[in-house]
Protein backbone atom coordinates (compact mmCIF):
# COMPACT_ATOMS: atom_id res chain seq x y z
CA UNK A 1 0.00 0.00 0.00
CA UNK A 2 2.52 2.66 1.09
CA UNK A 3 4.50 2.28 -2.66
CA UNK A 4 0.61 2.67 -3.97
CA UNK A 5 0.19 5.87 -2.05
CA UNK A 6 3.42 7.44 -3.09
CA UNK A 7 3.46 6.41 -6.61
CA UNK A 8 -0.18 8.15 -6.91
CA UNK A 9 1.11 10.91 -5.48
CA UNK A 10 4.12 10.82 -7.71
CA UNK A 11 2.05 10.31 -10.39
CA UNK A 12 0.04 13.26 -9.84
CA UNK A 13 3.13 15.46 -9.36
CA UNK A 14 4.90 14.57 -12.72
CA UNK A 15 2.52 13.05 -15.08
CA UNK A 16 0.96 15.79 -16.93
CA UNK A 17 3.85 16.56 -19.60
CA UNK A 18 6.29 14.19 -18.15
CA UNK A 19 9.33 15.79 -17.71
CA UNK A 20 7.84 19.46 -17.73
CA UNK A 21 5.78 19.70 -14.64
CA UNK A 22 7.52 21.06 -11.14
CA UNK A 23 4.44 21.70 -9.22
CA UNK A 24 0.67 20.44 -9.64
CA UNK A 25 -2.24 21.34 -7.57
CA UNK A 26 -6.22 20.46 -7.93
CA UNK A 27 -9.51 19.14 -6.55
CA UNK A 28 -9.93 15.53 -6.10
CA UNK A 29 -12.61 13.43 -6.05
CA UNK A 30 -11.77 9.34 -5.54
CA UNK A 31 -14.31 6.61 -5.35
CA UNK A 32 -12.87 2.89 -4.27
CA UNK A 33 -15.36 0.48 -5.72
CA UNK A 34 -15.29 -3.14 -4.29
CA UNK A 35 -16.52 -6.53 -5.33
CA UNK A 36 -20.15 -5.82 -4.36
CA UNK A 37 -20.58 -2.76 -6.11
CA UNK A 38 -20.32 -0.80 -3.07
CA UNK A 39 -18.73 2.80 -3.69
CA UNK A 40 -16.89 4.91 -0.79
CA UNK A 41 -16.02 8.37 -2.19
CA UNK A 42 -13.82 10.67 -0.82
CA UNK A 43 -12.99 14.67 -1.92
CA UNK A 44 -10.08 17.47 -1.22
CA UNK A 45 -7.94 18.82 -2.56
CA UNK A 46 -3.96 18.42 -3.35
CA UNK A 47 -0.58 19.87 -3.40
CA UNK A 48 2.42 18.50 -5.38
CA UNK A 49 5.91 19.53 -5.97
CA UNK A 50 8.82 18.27 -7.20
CA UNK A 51 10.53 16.01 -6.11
CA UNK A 52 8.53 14.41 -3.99
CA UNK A 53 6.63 16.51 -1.67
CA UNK A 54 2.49 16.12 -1.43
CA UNK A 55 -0.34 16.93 0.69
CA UNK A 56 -3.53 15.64 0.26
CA UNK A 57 -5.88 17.06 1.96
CA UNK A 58 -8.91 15.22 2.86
CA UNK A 59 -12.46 17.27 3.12
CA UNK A 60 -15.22 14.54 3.00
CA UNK A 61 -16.34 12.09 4.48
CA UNK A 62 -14.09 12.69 7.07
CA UNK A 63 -11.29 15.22 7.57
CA UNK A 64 -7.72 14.18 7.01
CA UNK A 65 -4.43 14.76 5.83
CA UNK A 66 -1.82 13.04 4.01
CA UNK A 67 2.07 14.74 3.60
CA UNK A 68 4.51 12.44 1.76
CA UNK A 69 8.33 12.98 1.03
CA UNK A 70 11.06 11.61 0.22
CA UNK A 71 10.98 9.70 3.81
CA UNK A 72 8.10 9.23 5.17
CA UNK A 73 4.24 9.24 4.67
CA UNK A 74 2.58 11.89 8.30
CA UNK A 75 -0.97 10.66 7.93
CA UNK A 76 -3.14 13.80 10.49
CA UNK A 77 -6.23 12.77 11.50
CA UNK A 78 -8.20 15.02 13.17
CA UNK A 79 -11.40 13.63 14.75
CA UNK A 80 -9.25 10.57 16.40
CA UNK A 81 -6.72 13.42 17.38
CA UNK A 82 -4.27 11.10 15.79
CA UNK A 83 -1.16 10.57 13.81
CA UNK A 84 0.37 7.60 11.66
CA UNK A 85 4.01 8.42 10.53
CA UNK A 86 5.16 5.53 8.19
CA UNK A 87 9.05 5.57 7.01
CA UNK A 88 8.41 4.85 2.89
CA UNK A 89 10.64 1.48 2.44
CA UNK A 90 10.31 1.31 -1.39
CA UNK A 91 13.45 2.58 -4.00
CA UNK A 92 11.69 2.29 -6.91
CA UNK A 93 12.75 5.61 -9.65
CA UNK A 94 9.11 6.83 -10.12
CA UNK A 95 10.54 8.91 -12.93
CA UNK A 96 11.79 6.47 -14.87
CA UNK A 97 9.00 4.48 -14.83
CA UNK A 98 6.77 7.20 -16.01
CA UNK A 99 8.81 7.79 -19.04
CA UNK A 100 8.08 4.37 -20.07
CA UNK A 101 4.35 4.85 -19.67
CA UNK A 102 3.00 4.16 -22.75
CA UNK A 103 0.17 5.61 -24.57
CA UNK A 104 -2.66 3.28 -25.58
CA UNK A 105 -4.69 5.95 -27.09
CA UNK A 106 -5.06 9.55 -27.69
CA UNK A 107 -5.08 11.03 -24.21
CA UNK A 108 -4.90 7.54 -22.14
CA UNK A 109 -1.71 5.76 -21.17
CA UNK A 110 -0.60 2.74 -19.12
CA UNK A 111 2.48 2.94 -16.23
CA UNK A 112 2.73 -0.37 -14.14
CA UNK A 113 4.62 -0.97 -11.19
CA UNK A 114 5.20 -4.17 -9.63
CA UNK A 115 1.81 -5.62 -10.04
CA UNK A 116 0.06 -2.21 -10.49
CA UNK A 117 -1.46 -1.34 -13.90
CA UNK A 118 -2.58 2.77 -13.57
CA UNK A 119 -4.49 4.06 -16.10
CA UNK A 120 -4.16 7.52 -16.48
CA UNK A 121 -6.14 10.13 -18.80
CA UNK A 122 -5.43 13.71 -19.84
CA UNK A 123 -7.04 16.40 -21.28
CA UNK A 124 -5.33 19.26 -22.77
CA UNK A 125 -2.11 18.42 -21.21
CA UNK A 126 -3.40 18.09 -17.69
CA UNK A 127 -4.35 14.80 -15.41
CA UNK A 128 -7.86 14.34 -15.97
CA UNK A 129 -7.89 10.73 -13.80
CA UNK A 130 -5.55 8.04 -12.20
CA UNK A 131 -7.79 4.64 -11.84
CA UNK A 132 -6.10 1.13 -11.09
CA UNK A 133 -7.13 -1.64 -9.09
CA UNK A 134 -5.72 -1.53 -5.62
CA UNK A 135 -3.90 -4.91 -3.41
CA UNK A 136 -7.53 -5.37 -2.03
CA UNK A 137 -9.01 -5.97 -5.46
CA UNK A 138 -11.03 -2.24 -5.33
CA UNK A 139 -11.13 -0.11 -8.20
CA UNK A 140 -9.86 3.24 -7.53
CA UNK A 141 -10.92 6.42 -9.58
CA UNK A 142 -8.81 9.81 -8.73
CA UNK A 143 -10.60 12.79 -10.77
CA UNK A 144 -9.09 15.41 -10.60
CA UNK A 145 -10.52 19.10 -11.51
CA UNK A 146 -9.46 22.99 -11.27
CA UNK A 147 -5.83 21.60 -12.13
CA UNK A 148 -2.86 24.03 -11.66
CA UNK A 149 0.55 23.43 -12.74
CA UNK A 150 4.42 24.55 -12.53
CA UNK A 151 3.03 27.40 -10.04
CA UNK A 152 4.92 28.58 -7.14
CA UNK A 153 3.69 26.71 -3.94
CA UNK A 154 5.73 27.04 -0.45
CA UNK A 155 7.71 24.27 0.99
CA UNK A 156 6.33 25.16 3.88
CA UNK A 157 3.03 23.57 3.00
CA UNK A 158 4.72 20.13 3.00
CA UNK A 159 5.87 20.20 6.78
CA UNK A 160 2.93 18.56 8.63
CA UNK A 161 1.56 20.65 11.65
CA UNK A 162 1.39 18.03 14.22
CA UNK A 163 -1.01 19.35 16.92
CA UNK A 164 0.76 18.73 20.68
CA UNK A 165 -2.09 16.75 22.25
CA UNK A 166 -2.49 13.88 19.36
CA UNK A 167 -1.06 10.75 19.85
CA UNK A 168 1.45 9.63 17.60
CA UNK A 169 1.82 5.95 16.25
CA UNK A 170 5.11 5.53 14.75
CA UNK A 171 5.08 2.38 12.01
């Protein structure tokens, strides 16, 4: 899961003209589908900048956020006044393996990773959607909207803000 995470995130961050993009920022809406049909959707909105700093921030259902660098993956959640830090154990060269994504058709291309297939569709030159089926057999959908790209954003953003009263599991 935590190579899933970060090579979404990745994803996100350098996709839309492959070697072009520095920073990427947009709305999100994900639905994971499972075998029954059953949908969960999620929203927010995320931040993206080379080389591999991200926040997603969670709005509904519940509030949370998600900072990933180089390191580590600082998962905040608020209404358990909780925190998950997660050292990222995986060396894989997401770039690399993005310029080998291939395109299938106009506008959709293919990048697999271990045993990850992501699909992943643009529209003028920006990441319309990241789907693939997840190591629990879900589909995921990321669609993402009001896209933004190679503008300034602070590093600051990508420090987490660890309130002092939440307890903090360490993984």
């Amino acid at each position: 899961m935590k190579y899933i995470v970060t090579l979404i995130i990745s994803f996100t961050l350098s996709f839309a003209s492959l070697d072009e993009i520095n920073s990427f920022e947009a709305s999100f809406t994900q639905s994971v589908t499972d075998s029954n049909n059953k949908v969960l959707s999620y929203s927010g909105s995320i931040m993206a900048k080379k080389p591999q700093n991200v926040v997603w921030d969670y709005a509904k259902p519940i509030k949370k956020n998600v900072y990933i660098n180089t390191q580590s993956v600082t998962i905040i959640e608020p209404e358990i006044e909780q925190v998950i830090i997660k050292q990222i154990e995986s060396s894989f060269n997401f770039f690399n393996m993005i310029q080998n994504a291939k395109l299938v058709k106009e506008d959709t291309f293919i990048a697999k990773y271990k045993e990850s297939i992501f699909t992943i569709t643009t529209k003028n030159n920006y990441i319309k959607s990241i789907s693939y089926i997840d190591e629990f057999e879900n589909k995921v959908m990321i669609v993402f909207d009001n896209q933004k790209q190679n503008e300034h954003i602070n590093s600051n953003v990508f420090i987490p803000k660890i309130p002092s009263d939440f307890d903090i599991i360490e993984d």
